[in-house]
Protein backbone atom coordinates (compact mmCIF):
# COMPACT_ATOMS: atom_id res chain seq x y z
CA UNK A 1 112.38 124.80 86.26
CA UNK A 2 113.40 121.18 84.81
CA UNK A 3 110.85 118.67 85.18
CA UNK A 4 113.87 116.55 87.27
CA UNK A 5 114.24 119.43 89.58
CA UNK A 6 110.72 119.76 90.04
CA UNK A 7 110.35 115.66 90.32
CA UNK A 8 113.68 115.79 93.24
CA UNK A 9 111.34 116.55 96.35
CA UNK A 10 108.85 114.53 95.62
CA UNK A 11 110.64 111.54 95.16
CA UNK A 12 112.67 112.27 98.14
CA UNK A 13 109.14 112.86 100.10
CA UNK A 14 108.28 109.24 99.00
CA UNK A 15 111.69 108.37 99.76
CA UNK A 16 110.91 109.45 103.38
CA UNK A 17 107.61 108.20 103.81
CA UNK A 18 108.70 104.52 103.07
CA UNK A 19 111.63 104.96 105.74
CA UNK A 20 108.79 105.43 108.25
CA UNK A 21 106.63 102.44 107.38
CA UNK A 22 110.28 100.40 107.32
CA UNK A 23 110.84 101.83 110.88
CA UNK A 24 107.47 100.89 111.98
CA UNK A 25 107.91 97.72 110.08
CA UNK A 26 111.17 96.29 112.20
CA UNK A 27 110.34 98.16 115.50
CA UNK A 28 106.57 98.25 116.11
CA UNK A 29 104.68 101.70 117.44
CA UNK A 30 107.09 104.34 118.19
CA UNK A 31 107.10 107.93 118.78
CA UNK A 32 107.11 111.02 116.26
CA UNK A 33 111.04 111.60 118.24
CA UNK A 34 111.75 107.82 118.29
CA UNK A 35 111.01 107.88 114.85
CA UNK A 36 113.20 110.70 113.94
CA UNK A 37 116.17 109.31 115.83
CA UNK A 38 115.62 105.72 114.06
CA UNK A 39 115.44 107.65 110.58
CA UNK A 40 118.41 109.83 111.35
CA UNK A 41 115.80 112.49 110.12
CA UNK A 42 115.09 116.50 110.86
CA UNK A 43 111.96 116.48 112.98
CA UNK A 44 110.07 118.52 109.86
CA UNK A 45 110.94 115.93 107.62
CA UNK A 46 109.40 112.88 110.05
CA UNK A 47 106.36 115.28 110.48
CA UNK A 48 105.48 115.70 106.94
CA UNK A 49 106.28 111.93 105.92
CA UNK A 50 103.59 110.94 108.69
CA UNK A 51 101.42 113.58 107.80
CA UNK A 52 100.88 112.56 104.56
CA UNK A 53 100.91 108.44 105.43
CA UNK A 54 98.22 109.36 107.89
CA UNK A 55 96.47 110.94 104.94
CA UNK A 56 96.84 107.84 103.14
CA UNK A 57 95.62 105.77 105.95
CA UNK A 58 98.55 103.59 106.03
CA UNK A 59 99.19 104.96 109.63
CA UNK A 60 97.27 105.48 112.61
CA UNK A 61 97.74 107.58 115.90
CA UNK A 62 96.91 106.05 119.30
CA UNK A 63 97.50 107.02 122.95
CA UNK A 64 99.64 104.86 124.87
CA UNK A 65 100.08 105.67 128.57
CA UNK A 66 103.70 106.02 129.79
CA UNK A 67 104.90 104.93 132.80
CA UNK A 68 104.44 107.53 135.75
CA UNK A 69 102.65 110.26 135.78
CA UNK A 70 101.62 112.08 132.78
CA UNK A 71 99.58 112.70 129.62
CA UNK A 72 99.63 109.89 127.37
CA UNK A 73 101.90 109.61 124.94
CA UNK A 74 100.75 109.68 121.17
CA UNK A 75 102.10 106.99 119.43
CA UNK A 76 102.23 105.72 115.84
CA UNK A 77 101.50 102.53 114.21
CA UNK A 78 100.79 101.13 110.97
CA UNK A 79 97.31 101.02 110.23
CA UNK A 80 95.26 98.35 112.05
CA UNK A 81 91.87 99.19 113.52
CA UNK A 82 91.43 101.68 110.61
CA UNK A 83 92.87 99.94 107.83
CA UNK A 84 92.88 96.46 106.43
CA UNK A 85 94.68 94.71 103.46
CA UNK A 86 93.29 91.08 101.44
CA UNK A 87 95.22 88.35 100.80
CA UNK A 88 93.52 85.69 97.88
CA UNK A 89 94.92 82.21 97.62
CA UNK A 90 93.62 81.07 94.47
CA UNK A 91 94.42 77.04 94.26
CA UNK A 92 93.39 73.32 92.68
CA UNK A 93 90.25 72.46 94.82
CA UNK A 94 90.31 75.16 97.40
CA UNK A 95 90.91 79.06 97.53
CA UNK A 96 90.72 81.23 100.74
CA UNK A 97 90.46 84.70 101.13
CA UNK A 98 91.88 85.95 104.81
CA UNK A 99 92.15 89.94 106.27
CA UNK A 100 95.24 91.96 107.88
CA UNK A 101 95.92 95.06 109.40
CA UNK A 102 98.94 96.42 108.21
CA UNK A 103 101.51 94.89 110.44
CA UNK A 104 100.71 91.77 108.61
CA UNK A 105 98.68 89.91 111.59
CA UNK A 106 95.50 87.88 109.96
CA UNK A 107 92.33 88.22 110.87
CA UNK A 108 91.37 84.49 110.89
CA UNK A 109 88.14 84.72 112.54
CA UNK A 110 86.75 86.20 109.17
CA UNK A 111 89.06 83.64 106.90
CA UNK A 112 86.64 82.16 104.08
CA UNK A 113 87.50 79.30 102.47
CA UNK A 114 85.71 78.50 99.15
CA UNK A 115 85.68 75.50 96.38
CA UNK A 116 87.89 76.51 93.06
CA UNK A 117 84.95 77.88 90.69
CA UNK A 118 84.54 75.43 87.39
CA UNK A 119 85.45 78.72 85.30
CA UNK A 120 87.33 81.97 85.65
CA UNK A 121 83.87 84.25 85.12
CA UNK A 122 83.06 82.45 88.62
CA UNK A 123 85.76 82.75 90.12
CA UNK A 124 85.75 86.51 89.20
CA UNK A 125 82.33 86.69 90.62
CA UNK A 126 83.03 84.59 93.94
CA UNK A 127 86.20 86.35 94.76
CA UNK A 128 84.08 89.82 94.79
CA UNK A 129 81.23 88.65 96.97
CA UNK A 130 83.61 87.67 99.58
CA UNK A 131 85.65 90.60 99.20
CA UNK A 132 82.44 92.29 100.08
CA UNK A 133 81.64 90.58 102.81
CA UNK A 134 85.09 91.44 104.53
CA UNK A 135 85.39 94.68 103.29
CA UNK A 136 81.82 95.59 105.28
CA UNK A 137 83.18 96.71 108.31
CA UNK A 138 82.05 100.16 109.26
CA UNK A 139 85.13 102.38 109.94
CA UNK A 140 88.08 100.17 108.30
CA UNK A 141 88.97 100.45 104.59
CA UNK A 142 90.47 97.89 102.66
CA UNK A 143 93.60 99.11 100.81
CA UNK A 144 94.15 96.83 98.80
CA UNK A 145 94.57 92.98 97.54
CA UNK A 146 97.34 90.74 97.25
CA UNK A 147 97.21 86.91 95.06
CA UNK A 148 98.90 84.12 95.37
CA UNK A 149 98.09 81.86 92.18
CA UNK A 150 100.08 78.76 90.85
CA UNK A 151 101.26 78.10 86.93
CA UNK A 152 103.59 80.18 84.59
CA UNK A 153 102.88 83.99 85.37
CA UNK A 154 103.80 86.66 83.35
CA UNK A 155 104.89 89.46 86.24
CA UNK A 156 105.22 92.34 83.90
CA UNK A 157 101.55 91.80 82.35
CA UNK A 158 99.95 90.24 85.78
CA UNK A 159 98.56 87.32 83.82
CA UNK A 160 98.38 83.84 84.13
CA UNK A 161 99.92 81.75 81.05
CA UNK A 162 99.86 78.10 81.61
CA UNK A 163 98.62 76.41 85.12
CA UNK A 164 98.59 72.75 84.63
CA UNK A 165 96.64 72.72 88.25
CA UNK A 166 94.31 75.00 87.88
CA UNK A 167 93.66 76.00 84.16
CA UNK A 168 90.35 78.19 84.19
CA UNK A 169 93.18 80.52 85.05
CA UNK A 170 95.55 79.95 81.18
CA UNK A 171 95.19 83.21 79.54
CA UNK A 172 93.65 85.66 82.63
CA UNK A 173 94.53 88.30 84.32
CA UNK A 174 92.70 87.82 87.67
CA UNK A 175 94.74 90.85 89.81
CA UNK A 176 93.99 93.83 86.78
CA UNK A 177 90.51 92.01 86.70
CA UNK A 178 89.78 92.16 89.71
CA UNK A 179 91.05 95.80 90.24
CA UNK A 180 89.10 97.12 87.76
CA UNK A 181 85.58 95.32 89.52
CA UNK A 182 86.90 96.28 93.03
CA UNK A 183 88.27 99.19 93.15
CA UNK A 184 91.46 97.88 94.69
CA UNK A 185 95.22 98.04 94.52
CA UNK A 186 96.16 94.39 93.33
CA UNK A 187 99.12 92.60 93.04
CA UNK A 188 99.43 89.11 91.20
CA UNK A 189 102.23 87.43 91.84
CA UNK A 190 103.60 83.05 91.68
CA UNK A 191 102.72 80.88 94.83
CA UNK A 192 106.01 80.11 95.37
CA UNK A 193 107.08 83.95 95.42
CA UNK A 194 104.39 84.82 98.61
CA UNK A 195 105.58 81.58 100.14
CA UNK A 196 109.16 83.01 99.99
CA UNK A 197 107.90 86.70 101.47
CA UNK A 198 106.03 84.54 104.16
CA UNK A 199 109.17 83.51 105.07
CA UNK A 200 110.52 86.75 104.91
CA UNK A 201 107.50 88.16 106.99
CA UNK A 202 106.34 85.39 109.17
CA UNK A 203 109.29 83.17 109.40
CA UNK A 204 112.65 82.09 109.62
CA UNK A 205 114.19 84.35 106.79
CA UNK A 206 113.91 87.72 108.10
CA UNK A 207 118.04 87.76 107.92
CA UNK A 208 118.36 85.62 104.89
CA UNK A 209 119.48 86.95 102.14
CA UNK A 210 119.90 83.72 99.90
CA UNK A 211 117.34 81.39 100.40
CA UNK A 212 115.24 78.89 98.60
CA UNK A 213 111.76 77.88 99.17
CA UNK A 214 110.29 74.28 97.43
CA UNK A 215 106.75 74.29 96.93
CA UNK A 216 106.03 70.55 97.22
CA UNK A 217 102.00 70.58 97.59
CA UNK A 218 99.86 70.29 94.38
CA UNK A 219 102.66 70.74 92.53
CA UNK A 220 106.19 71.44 92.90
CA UNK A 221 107.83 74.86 92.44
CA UNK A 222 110.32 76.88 93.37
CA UNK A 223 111.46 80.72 94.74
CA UNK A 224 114.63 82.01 95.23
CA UNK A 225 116.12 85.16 96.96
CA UNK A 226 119.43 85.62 96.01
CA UNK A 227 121.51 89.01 97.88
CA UNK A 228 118.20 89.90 99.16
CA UNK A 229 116.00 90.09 95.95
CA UNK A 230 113.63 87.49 94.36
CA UNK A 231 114.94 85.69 91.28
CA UNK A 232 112.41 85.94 88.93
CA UNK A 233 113.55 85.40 85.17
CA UNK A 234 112.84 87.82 82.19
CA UNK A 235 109.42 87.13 82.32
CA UNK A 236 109.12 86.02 85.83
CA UNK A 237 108.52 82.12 85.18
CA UNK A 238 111.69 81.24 87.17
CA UNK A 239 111.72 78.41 89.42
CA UNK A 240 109.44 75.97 87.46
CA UNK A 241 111.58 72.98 88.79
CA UNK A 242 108.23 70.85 88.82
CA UNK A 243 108.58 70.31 84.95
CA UNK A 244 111.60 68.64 84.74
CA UNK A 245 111.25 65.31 82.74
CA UNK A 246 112.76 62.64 85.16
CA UNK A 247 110.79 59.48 84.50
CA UNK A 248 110.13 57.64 81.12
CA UNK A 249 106.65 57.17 79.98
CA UNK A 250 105.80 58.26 83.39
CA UNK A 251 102.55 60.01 84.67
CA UNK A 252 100.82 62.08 82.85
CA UNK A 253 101.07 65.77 84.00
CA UNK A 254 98.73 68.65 83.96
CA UNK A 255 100.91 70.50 81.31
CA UNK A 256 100.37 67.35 78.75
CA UNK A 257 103.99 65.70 79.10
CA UNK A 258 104.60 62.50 81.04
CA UNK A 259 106.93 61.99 83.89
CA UNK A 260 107.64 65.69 84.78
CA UNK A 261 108.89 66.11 88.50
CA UNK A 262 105.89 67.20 90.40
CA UNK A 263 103.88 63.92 89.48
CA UNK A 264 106.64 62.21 91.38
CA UNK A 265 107.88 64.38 94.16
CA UNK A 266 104.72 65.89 95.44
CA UNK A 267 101.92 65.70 98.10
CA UNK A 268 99.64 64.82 95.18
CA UNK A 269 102.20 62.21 94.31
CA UNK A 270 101.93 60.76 97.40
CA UNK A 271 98.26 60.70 97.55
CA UNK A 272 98.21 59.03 94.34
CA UNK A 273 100.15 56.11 94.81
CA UNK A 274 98.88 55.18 98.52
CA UNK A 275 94.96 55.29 97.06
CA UNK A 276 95.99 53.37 94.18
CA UNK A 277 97.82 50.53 96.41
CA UNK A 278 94.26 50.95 98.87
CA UNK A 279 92.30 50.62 95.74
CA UNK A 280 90.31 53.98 96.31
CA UNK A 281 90.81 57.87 96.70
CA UNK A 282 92.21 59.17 99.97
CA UNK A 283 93.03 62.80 100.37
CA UNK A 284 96.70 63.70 101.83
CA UNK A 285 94.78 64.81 105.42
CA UNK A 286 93.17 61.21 105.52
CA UNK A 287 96.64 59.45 104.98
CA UNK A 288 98.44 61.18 107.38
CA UNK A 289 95.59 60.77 110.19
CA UNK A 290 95.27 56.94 109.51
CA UNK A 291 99.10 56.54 108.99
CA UNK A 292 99.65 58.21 112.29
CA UNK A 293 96.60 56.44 113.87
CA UNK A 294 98.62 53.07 113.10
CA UNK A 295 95.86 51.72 110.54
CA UNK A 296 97.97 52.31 107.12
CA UNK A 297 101.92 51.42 106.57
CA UNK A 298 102.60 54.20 104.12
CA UNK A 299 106.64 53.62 104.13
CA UNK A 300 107.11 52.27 100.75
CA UNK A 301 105.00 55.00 99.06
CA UNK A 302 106.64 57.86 101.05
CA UNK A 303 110.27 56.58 100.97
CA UNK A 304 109.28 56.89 96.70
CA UNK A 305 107.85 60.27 97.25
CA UNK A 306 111.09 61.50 99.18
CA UNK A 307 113.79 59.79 96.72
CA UNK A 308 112.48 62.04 94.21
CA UNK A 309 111.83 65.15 96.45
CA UNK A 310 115.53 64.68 97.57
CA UNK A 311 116.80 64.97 93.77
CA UNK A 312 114.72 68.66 93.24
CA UNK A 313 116.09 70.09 96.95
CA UNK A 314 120.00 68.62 95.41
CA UNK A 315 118.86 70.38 92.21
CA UNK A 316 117.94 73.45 94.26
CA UNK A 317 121.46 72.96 96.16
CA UNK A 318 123.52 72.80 93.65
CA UNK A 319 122.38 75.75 91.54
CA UNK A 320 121.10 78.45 93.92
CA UNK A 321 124.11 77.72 97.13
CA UNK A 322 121.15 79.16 99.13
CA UNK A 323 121.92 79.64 102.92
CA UNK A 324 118.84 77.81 104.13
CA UNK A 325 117.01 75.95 102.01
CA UNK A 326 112.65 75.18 103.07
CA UNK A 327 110.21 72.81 101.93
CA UNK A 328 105.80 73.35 102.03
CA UNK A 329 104.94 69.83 101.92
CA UNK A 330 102.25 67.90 104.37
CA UNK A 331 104.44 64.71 104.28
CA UNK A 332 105.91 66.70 107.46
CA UNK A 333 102.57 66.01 109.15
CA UNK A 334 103.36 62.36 109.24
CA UNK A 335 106.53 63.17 111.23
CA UNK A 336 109.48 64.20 112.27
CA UNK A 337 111.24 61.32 110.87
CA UNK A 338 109.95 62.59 107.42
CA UNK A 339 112.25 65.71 107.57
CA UNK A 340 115.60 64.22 108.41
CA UNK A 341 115.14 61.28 105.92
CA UNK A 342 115.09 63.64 103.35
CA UNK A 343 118.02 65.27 104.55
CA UNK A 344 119.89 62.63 104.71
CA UNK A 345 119.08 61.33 100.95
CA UNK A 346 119.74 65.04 99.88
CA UNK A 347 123.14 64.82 101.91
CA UNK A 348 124.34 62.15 99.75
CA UNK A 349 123.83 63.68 96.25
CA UNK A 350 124.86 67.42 96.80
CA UNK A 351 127.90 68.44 96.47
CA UNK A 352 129.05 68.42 99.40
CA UNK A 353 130.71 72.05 100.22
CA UNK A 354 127.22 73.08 98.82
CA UNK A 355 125.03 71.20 101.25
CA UNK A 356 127.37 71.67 103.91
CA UNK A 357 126.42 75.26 103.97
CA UNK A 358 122.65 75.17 103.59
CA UNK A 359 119.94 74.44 106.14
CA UNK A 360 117.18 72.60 105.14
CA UNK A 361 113.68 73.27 107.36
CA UNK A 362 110.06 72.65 106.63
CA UNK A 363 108.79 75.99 105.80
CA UNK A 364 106.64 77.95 108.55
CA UNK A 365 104.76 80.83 106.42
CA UNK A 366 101.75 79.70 104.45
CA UNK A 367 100.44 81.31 101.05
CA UNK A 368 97.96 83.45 103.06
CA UNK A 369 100.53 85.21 104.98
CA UNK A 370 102.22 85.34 101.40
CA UNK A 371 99.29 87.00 99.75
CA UNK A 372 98.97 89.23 102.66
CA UNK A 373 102.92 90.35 102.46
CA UNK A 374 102.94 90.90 98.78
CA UNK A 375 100.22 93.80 99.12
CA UNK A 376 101.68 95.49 101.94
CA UNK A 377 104.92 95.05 100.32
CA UNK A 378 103.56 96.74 97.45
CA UNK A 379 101.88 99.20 99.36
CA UNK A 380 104.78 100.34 100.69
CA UNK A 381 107.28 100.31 98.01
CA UNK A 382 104.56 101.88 95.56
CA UNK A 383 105.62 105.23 98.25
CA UNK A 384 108.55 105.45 95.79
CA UNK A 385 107.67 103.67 92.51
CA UNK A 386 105.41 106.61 91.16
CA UNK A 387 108.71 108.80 92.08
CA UNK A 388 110.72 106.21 90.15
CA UNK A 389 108.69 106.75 87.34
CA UNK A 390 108.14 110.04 86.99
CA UNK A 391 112.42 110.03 87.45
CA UNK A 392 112.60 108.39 84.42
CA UNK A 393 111.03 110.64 82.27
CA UNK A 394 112.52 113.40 83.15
């Protein structure tokens, strides 16, 4: 026998299995014969796929009473009181580490929120503590671990090149690192990638398939989905809009150049020039409370901030033609007046067929529910992967 004819069924076993988690995915608990109508599937078929997912623990059983009279019907779901997945958000000043099930719905009672170590040995060693801690929960195992990181990251390799935000990171691998110490399936991937499958997940994107997402916190980056699939580049450090030089002899920036994009069209941005004009250090949260409390005109500062901003959402316009087009930024906290003047500053320097055609929104996911998507993402396309590969060496 060939090793392709002996690789066919188990590929198309995989093939089947992630069909049912996709079912369960867009539909919710279902029926074994619900399932196989949704699938278009023999009944065998559905029974072996969920066989071996319940094996896997990815699914779960559960009895659901039916209306009437009548045993109760046994129903399955993905995994949720047996299961859990991680999602890391490793950022400048804070991380936070949060639980799922496998339906994607955090656990935020156990959320733990922790201060960015000085160095990457600590952060190593933090990181596994509190994975620990959530992982000690007597019946439920944790399948695996999803990171959302910012900076230039390699994909292929899972490493971190260059973070001007958060360098104890340059040079590391923190997702193969912390696999190896855990235990855990990991998956590394660019903040501005989860905060696209947040939208995807959690969202307004489920039925976008072109779509761009500006990262406008820290920092400023950028994801795209274009036809349904992230853009990534040919080493996956697409979407670093945030480095464009666009001021003279401007600020300095964390990656050593002066007057790069993010150090004008940012929260941080914005932080920065209200506490120098106050003549001492107020964080974005403390702004927005006072300037909504009435005690701190913040107009000229933001109306700066949002000149720039509009220039990298025209930029994002005018190269991607995304369908709808959302922004992470806390200036939105300080209203609803913040939104539409960007809008309209974008509406006057995109082309206009271009903007005409995109929607631009605050963005609704966060970079847990990013984290937390990328794993079960993984999860459930790893069903086929190992097929894939075994395909191509056949």
């Amino acid at each position: 026998m060939s090793t392709m004819a002996a690789v066919q069924p188990q590929l198309l076993s995989q093939i089947n299995e992630r069909s049912v988690l996709r079912v369960l995915q867009a539909n919710g608990p279902c029926s074994r014969a619900e399932m196989t109508r949704c699938m278009g599937a023999t009944a065998p078929t559905v029974s072996k796929a969920v066989a071996s997912l319940l094996r896997s623990g990815l699914l779960e059983e559960f009895d659901a009473p039916e209306s009437g009279r009548g045993r109760p019907a046994r129903r399955l779901r993905l995994a949720t009181a047996t299961a859990q997945v991680l999602g890391l958000v490793i950022d400048a000043g804070m991380c936070r580490l949060v639980s799922a099930g496998l339906d994607g719905r955090l656990h935020t009672a156990n959320e733990i929120w922790f201060r960015t170590p000085d160095s990457y040995d600590e952060l190593l060693q933090k990181v596994c503590e509190y994975v620990a801690a959530l992982s000690d929960r007597n019946g439920v195992r944790t399948l695996g671990l999803g990171i959302s990181m910012p900076g230039l990251i390699d994909s292929r390799e899972q490493k971190g090149l260059l973070s001007p935000n958060l360098p104890i990171t340059d040079g590391h691998s923190p997702g193969l690192d912390l696999a190896g110490r855990l235990g855990l399936e990991t998956v590394l991937v660019h903040e501005c990638h989860a905060l696209c499958l947040a939208e995807r997940h959690f969202g307004d994107a489920a039925e976008s398939e072109n779509f761009v997402m500006l990262e406008a916190t820290v920092g400023l980056g950028l994801g795209a989905f274009s036809r349904g699939h992230m853009l990534s580049g040919s080493g996956g450090f697409a979407g670093e809009i945030g480095h464009l030089p666009v001021v003279a002899d401007g600020e300095l920036c964390g990656c050593g150049r002066r007057g790069c994009l993010e150090t004008v069209a940012s929260d941080s941005s914005f932080e920065r020039l209200v506490s120098r004009r106050l003549g001492y250090r107020r964080s974005i949260e403390d702004i927005v409370e006072q300037s909504r409390a009435g005690e701190i005109d913040v107009g000229a500062e933001l109306n700066e901030v949002l000149s720039h901003l509009a220039f990298a959402v025209t930029t994002a316009i005018n190269l991607y033609n995304p369908e709808r087009l959302y922004v992470c930024s806390r200036l939105f906290d300080l209203g609803d007046h913040v939104l539409s003047r960007l809008i309209e500053l974008t509406e006057t320097r995109a082309l206009r067929p271009s903007f005409n055609g995109c929607r631009i929104e605050r963005a609704r996911g966060s970079k847990r529910e990013g984290a937390i998507s990328v794993i079960i993402e993984h999860l459930t396309d790893s069903r086929v992967r190992s097929g894939d590969r075994f395909a191509k060496l056949a």
